[in-house]
PDB file of N, CA and C in Angstrom:
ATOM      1  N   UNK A   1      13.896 -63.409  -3.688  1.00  0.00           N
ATOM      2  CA  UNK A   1      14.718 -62.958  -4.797  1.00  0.00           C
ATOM      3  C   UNK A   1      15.249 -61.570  -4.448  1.00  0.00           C
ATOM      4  N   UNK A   2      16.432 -61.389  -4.838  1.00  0.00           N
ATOM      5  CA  UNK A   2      17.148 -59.844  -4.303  1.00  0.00           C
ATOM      6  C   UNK A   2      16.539 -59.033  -5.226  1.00  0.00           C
ATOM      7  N   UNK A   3      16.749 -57.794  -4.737  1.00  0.00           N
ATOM      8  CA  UNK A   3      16.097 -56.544  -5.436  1.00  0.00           C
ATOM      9  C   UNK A   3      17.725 -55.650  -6.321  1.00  0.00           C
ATOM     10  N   UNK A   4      17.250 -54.925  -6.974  1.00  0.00           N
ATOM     11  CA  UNK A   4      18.504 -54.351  -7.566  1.00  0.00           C
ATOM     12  C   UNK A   4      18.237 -52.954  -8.178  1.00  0.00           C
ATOM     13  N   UNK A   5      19.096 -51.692  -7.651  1.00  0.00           N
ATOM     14  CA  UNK A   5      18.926 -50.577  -8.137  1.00  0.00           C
ATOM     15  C   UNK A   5      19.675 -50.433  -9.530  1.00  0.00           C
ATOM     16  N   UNK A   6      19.158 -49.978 -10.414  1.00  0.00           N
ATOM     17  CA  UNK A   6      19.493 -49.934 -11.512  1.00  0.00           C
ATOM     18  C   UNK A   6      19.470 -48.417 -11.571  1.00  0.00           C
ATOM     19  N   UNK A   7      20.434 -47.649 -11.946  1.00  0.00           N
ATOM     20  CA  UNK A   7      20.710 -46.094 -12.049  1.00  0.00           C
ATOM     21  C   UNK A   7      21.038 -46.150 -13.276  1.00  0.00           C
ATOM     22  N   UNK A   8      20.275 -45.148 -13.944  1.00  0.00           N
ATOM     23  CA  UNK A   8      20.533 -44.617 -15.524  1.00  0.00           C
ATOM     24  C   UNK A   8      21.649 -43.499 -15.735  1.00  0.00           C
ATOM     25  N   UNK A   9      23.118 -44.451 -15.798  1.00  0.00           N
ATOM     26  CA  UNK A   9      24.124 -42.801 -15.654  1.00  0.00           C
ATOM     27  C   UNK A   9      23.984 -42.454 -17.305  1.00  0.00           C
ATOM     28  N   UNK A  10      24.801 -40.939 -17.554  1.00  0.00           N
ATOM     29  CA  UNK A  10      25.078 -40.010 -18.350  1.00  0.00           C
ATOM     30  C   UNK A  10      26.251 -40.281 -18.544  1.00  0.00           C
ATOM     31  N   UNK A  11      26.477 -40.799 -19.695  1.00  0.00           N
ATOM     32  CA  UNK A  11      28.389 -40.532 -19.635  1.00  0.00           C
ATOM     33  C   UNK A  11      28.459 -39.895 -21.198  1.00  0.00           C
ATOM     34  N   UNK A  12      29.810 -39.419 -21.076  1.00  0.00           N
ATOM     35  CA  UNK A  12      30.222 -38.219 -21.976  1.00  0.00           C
ATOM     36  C   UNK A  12      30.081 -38.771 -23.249  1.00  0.00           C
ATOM     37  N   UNK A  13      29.580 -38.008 -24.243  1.00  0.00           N
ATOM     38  CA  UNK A  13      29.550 -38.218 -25.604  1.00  0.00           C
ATOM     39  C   UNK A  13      29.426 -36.755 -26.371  1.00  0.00           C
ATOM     40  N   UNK A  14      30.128 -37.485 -27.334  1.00  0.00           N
ATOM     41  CA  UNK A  14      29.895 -35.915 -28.450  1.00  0.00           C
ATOM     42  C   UNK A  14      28.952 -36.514 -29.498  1.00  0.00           C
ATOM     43  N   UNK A  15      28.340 -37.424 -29.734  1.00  0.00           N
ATOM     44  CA  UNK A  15      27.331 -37.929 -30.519  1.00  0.00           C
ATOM     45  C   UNK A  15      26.092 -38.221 -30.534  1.00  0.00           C
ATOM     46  N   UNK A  16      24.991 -37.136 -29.475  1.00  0.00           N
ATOM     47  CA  UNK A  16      23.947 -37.485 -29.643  1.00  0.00           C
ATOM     48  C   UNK A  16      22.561 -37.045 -29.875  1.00  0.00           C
ATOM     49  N   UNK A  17      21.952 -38.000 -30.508  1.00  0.00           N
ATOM     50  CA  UNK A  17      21.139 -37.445 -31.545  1.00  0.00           C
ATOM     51  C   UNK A  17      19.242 -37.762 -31.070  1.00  0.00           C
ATOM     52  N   UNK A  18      18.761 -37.013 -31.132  1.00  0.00           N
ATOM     53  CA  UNK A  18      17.238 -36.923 -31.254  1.00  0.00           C
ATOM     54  C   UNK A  18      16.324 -37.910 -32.318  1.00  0.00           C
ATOM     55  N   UNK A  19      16.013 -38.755 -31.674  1.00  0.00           N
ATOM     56  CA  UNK A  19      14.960 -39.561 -32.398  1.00  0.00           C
ATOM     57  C   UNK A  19      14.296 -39.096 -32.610  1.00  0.00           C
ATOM     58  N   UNK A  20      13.847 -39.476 -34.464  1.00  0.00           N
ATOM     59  CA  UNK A  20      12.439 -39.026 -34.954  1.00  0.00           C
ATOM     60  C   UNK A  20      10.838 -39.194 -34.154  1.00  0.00           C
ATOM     61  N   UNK A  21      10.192 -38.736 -34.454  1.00  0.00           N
ATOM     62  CA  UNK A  21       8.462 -39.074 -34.328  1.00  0.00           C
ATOM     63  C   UNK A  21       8.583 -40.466 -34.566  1.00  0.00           C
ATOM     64  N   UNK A  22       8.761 -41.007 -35.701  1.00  0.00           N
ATOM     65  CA  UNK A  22       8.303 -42.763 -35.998  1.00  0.00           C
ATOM     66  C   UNK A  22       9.722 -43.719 -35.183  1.00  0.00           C
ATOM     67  N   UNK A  23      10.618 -42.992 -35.041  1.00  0.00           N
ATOM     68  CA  UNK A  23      11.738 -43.636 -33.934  1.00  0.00           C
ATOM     69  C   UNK A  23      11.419 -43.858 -32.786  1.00  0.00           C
ATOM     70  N   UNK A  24      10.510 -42.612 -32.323  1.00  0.00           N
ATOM     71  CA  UNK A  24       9.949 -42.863 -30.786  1.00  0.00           C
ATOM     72  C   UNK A  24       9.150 -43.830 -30.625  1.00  0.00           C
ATOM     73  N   UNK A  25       8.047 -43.912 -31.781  1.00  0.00           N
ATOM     74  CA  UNK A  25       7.050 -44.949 -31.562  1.00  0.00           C
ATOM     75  C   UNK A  25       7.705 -46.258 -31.718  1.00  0.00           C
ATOM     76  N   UNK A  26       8.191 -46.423 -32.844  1.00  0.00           N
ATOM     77  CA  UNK A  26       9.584 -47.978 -32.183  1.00  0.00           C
ATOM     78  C   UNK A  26       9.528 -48.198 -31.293  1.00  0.00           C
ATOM     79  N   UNK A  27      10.610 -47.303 -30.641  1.00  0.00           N
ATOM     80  CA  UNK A  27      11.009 -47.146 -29.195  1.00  0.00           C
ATOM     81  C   UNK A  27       9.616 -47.870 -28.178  1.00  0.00           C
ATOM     82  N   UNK A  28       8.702 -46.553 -28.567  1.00  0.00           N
ATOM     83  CA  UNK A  28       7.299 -46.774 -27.209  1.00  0.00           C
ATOM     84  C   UNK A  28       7.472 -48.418 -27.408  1.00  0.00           C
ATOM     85  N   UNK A  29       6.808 -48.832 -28.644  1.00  0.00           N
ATOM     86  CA  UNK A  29       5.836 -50.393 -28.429  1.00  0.00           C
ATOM     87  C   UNK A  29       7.229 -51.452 -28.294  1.00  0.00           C
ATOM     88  N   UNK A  30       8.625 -51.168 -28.804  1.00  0.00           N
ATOM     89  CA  UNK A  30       9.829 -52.117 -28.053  1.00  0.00           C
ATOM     90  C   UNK A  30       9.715 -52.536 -26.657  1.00  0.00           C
ATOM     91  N   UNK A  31       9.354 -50.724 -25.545  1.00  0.00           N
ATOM     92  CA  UNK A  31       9.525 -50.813 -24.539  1.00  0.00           C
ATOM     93  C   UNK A  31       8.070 -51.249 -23.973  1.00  0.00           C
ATOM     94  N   UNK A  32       6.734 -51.245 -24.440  1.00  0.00           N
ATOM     95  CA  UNK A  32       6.292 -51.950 -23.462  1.00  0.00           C
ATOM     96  C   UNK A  32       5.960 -53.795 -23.927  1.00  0.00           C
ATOM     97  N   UNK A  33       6.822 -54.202 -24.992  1.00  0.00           N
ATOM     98  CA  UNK A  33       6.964 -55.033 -25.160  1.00  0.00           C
ATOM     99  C   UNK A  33       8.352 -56.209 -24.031  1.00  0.00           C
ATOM    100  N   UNK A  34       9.000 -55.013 -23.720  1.00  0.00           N
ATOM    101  CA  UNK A  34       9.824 -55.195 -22.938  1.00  0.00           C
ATOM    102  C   UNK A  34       9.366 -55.432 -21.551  1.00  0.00           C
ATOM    103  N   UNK A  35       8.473 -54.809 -21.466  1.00  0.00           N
ATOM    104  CA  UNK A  35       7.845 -54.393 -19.876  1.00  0.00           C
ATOM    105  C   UNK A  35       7.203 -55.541 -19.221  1.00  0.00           C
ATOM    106  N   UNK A  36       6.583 -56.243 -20.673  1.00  0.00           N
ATOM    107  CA  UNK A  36       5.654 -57.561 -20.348  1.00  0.00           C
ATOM    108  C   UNK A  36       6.444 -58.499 -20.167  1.00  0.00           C
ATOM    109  N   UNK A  37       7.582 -58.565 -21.200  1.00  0.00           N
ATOM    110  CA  UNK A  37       8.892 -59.737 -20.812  1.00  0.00           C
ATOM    111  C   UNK A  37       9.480 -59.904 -19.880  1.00  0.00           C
ATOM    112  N   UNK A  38       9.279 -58.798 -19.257  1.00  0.00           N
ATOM    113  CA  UNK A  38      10.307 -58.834 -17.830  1.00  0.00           C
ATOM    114  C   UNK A  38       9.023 -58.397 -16.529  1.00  0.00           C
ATOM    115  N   UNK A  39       7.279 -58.251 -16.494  1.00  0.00           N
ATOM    116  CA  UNK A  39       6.821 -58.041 -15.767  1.00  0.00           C
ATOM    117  C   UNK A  39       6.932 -58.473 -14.281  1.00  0.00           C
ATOM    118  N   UNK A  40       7.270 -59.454 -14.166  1.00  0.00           N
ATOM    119  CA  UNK A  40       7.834 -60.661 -12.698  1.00  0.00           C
ATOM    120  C   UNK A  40       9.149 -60.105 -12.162  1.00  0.00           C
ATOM    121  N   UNK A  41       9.839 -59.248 -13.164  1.00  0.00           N
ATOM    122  CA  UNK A  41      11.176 -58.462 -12.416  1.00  0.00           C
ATOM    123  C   UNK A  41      10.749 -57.388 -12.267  1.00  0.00           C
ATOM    124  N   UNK A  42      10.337 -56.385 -13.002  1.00  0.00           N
ATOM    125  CA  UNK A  42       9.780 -54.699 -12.548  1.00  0.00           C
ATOM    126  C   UNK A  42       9.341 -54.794 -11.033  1.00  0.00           C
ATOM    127  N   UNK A  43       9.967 -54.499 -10.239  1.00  0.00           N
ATOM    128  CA  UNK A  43       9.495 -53.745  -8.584  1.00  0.00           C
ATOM    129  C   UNK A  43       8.823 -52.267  -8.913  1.00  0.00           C
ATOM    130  N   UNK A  44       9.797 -51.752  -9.119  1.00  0.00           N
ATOM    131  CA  UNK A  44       9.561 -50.309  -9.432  1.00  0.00           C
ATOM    132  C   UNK A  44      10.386 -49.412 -10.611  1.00  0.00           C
ATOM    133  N   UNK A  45       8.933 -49.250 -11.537  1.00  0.00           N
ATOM    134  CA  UNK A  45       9.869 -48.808 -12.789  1.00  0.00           C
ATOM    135  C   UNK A  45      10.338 -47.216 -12.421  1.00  0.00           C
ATOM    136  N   UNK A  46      10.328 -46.522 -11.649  1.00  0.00           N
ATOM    137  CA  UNK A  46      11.112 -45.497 -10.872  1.00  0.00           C
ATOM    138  C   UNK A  46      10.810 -44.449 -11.709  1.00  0.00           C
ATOM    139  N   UNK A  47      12.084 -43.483 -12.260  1.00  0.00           N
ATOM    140  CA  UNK A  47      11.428 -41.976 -13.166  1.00  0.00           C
ATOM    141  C   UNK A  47      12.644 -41.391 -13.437  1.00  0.00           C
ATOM    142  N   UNK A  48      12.993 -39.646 -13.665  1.00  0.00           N
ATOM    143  CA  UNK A  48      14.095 -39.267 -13.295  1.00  0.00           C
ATOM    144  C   UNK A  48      14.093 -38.339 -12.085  1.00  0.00           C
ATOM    145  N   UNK A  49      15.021 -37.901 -11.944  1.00  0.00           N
ATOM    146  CA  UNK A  49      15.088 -36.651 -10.450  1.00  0.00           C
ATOM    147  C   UNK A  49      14.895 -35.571 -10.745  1.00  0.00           C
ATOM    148  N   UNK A  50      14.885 -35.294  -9.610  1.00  0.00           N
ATOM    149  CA  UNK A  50      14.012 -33.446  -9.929  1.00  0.00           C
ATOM    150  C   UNK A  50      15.049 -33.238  -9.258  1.00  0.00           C
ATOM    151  N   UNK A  51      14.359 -31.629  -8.439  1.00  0.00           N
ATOM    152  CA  UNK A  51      15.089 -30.920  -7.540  1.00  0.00           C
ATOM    153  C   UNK A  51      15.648 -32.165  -6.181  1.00  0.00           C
ATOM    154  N   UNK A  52      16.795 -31.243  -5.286  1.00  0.00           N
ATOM    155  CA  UNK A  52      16.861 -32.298  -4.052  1.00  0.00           C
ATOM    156  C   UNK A  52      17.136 -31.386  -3.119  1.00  0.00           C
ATOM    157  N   UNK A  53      17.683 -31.913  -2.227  1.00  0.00           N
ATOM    158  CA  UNK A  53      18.162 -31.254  -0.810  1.00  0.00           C
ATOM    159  C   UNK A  53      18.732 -31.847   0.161  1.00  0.00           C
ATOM    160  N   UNK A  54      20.011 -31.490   0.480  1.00  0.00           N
ATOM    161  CA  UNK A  54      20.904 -31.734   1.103  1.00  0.00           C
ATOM    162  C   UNK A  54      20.697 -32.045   2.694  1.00  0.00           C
ATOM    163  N   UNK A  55      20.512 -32.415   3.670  1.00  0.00           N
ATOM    164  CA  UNK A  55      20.109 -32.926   4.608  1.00  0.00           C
ATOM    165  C   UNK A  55      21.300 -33.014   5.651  1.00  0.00           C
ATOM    166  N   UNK A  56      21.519 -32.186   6.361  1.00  0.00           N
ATOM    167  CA  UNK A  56      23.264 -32.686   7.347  1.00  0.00           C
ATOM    168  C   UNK A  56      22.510 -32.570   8.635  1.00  0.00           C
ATOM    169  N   UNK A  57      23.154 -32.930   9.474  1.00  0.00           N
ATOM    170  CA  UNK A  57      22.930 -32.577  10.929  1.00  0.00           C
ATOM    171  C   UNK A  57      23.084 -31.434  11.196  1.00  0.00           C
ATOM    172  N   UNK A  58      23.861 -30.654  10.761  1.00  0.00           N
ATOM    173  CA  UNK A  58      24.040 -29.161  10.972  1.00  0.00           C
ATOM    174  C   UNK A  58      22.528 -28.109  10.197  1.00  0.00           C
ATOM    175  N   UNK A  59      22.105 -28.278   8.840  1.00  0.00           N
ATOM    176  CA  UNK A  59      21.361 -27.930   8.611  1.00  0.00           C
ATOM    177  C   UNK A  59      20.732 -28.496   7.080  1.00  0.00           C
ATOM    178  N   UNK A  60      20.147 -28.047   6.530  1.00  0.00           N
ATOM    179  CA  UNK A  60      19.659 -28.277   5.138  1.00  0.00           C
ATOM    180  C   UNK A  60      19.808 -27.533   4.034  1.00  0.00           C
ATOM    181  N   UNK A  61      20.130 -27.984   2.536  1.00  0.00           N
ATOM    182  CA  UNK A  61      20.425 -26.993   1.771  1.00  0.00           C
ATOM    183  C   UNK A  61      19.891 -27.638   1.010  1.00  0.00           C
ATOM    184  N   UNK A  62      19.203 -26.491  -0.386  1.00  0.00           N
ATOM    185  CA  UNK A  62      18.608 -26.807  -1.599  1.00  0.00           C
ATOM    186  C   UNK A  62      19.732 -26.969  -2.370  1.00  0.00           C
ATOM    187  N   UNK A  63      20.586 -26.943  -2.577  1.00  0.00           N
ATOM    188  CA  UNK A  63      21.766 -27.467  -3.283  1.00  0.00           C
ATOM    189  C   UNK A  63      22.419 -28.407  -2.450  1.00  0.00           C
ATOM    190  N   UNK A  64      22.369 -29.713  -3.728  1.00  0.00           N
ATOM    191  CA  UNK A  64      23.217 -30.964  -3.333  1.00  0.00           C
ATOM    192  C   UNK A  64      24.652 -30.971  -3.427  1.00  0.00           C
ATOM    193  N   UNK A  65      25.266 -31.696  -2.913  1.00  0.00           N
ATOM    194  CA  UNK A  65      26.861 -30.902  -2.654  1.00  0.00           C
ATOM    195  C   UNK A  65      27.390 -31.637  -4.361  1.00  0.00           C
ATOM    196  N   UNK A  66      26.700 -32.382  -4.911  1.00  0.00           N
ATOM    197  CA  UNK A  66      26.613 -32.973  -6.250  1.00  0.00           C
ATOM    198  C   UNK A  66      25.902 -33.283  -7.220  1.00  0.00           C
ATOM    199  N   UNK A  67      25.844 -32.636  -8.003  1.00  0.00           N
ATOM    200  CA  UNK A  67      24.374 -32.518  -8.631  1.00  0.00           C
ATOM    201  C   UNK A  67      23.975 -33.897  -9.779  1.00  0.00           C
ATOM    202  N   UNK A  68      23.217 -34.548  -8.924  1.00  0.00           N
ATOM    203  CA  UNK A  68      22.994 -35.850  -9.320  1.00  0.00           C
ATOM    204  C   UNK A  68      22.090 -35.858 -10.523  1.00  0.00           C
ATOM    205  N   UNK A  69      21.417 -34.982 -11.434  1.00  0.00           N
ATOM    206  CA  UNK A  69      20.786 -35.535 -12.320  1.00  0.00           C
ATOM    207  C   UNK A  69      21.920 -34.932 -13.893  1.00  0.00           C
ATOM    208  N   UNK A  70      23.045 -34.571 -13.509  1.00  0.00           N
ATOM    209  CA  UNK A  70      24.168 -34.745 -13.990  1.00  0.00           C
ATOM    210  C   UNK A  70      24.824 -35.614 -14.501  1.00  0.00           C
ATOM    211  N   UNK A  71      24.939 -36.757 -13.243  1.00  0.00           N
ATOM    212  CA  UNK A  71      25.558 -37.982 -13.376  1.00  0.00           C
ATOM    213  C   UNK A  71      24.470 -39.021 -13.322  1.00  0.00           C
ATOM    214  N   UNK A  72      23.057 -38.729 -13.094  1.00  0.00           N
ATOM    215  CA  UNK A  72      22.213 -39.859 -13.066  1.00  0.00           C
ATOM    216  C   UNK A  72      20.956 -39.713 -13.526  1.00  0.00           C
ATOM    217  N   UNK A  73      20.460 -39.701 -14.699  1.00  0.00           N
ATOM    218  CA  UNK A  73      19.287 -39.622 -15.376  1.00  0.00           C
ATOM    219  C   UNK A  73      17.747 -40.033 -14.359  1.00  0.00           C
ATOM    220  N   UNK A  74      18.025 -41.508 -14.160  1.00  0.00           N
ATOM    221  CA  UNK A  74      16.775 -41.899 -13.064  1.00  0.00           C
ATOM    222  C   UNK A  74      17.117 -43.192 -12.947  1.00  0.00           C
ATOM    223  N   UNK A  75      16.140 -44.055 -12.102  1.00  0.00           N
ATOM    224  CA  UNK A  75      16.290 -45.153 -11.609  1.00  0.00           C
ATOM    225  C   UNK A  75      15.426 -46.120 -11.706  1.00  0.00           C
ATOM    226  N   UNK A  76      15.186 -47.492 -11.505  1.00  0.00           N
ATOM    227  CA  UNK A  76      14.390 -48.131 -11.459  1.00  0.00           C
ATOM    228  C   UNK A  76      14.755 -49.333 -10.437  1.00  0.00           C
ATOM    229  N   UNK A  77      13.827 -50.652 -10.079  1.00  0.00           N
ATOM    230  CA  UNK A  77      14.442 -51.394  -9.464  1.00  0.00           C
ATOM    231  C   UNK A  77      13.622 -52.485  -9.760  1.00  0.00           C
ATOM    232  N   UNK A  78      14.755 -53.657 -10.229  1.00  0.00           N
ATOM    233  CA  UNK A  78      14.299 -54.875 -10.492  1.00  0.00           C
ATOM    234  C   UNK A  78      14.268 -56.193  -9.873  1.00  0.00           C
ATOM    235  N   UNK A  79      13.745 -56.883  -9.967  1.00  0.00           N
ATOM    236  CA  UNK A  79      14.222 -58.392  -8.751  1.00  0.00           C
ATOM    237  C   UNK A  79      14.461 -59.588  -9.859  1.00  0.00           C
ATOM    238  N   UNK A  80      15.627 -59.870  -9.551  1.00  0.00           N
ATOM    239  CA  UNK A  80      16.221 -61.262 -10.051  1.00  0.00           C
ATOM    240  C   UNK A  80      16.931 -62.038  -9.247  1.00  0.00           C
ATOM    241  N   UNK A  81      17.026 -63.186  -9.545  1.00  0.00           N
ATOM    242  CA  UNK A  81      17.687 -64.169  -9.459  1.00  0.00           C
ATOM    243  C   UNK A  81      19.270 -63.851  -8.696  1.00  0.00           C
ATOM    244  N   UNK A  82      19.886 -63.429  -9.808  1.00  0.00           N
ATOM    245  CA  UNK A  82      21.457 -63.258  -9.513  1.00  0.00           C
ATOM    246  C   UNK A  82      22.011 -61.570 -10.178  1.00  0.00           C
ATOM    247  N   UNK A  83      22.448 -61.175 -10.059  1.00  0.00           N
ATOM    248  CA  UNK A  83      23.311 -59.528 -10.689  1.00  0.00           C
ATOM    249  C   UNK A  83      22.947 -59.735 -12.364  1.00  0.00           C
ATOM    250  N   UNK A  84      23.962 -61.073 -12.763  1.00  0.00           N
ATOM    251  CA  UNK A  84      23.861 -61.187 -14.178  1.00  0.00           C
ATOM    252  C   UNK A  84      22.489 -61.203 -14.923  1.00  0.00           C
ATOM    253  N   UNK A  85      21.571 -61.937 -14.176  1.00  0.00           N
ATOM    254  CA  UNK A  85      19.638 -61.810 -14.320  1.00  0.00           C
ATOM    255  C   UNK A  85      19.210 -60.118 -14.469  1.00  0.00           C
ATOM    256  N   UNK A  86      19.490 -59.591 -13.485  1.00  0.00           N
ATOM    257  CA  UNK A  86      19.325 -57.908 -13.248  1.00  0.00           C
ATOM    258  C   UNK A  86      19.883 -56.926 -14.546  1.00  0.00           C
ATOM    259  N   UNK A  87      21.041 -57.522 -14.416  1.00  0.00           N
ATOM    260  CA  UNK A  87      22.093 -56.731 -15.864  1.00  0.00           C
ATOM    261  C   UNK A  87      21.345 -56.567 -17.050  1.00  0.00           C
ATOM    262  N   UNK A  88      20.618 -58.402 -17.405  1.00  0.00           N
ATOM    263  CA  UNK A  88      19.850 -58.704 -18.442  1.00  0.00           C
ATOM    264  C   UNK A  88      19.128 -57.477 -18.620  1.00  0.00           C
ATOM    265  N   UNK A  89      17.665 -57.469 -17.536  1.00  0.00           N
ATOM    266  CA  UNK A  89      16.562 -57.066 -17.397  1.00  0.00           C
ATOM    267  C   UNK A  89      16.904 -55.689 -17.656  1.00  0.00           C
ATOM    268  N   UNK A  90      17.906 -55.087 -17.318  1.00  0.00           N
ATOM    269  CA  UNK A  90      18.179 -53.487 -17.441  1.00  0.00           C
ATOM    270  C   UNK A  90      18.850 -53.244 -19.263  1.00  0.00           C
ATOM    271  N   UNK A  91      19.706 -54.274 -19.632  1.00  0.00           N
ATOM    272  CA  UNK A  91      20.528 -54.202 -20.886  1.00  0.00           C
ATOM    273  C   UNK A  91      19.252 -53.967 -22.055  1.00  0.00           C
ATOM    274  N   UNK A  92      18.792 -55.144 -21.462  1.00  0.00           N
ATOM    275  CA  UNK A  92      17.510 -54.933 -22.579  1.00  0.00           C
ATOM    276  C   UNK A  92      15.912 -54.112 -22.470  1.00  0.00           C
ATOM    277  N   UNK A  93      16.709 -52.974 -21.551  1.00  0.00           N
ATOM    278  CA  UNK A  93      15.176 -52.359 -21.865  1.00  0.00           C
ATOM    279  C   UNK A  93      15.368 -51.061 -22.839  1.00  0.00           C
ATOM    280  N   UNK A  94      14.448 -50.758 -23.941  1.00  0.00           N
ATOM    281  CA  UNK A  94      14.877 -49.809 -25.238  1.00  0.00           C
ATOM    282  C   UNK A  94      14.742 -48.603 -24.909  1.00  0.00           C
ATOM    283  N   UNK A  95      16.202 -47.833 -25.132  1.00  0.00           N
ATOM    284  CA  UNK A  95      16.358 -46.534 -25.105  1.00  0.00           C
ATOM    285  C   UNK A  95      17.007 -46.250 -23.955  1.00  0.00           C
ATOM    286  N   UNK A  96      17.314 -47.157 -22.864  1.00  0.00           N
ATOM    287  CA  UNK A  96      17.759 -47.258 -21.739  1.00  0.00           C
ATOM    288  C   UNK A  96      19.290 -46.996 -21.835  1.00  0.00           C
ATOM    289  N   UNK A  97      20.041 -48.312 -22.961  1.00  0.00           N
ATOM    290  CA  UNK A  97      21.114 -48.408 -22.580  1.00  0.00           C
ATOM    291  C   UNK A  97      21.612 -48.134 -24.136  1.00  0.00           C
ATOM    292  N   UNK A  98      22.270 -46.532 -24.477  1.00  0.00           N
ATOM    293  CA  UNK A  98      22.641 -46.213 -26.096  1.00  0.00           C
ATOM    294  C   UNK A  98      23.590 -45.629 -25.646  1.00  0.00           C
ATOM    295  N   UNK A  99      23.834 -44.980 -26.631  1.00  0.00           N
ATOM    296  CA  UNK A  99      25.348 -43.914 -26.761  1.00  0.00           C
ATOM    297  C   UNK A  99      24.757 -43.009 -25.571  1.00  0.00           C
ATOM    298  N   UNK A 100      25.881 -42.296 -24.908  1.00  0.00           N
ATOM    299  CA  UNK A 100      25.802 -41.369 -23.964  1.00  0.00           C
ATOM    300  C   UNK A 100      24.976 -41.888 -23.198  1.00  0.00           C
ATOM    301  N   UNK A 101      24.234 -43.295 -22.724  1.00  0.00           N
ATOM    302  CA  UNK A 101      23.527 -43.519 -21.260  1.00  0.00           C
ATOM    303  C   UNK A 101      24.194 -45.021 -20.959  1.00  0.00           C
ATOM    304  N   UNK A 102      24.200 -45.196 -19.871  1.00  0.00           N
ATOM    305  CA  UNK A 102      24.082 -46.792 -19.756  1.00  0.00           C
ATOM    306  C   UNK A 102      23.699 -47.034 -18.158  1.00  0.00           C
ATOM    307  N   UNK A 103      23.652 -48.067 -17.767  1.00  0.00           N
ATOM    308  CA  UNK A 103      23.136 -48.785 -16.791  1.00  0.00           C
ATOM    309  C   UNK A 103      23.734 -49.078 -15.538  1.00  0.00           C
ATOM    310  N   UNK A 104      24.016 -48.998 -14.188  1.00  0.00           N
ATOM    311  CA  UNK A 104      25.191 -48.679 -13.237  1.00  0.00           C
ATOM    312  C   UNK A 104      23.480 -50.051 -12.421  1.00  0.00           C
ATOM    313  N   UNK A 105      23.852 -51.702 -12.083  1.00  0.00           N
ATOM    314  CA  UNK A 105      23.087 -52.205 -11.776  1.00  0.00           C
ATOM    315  C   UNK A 105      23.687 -52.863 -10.416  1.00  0.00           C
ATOM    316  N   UNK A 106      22.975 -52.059  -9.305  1.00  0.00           N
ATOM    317  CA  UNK A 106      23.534 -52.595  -7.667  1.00  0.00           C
ATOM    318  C   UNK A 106      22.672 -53.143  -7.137  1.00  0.00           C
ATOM    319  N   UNK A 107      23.027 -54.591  -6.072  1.00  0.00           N
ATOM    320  CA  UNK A 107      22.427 -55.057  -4.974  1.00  0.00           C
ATOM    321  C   UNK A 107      22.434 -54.512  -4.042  1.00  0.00           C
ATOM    322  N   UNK A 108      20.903 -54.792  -3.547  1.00  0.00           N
ATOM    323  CA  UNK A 108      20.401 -53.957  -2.694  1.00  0.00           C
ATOM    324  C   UNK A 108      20.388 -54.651  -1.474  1.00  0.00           C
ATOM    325  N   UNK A 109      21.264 -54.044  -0.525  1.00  0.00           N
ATOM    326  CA  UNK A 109      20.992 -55.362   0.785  1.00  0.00           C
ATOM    327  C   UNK A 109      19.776 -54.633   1.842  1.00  0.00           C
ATOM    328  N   UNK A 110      19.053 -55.608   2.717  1.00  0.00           N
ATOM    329  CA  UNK A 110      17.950 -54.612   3.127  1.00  0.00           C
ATOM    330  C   UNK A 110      18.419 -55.679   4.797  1.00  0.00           C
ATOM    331  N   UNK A 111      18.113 -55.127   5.895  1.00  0.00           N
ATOM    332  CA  UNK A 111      18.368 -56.070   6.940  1.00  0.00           C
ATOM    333  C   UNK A 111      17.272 -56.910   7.611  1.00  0.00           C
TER     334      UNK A 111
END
């Protein structure tokens, strides 16, 4: 079964809002209700990014020439079937995919 990076982008919003205390807990027991539904796809439920570093042949820099936790919250990686299987598994995990975030879900080719 193919594997699939699922990247949590940031996209622009002027609308967003902080879940309550009893919103979060929703949230928590949705998502590991989610976790069990889809346990056979989770590879790696991944995190967000920290610091990075730039890596050239010429030399190394603590600044990325793009600062990726800008445009990319964090990642995870799932195994399905087909893209549209993957899409699923990412659409429906809670808190993942709302206003100002959504889901950027790529095949991963490995040789």
């Amino acid at each position: 079964m193919p594997d699939y990076l699922c990247l949590q982008r940031n996209l622009p919003t002027k609308d967003t809002e902080t879940p309550s205390p009893s919103q979060m807990q929703e949230m928590y027991a949705m998502f590991s209700a989610w976790q069990e539904k889809f346990k056979d796809n989770l590879v790696d439920m991944g995190g967000k990014f920290g610091s990075g570093k730039l890596v050239t042949a010429e030399s190394a820099s603590d600044e990325p020439v793009i600062e990726v936790n800008e445009l990319v919250g964090g990642y995870m990686i799932v195994s399905a079937e087909t893209l549209d299987k993957a899409a699923t598994v990412a659409q429906e995990c809670p808190g993942l995919v709302r206003p100002g975030s959504g889901v950027e879900v790529i095949e991963i080719h490995r040789p």
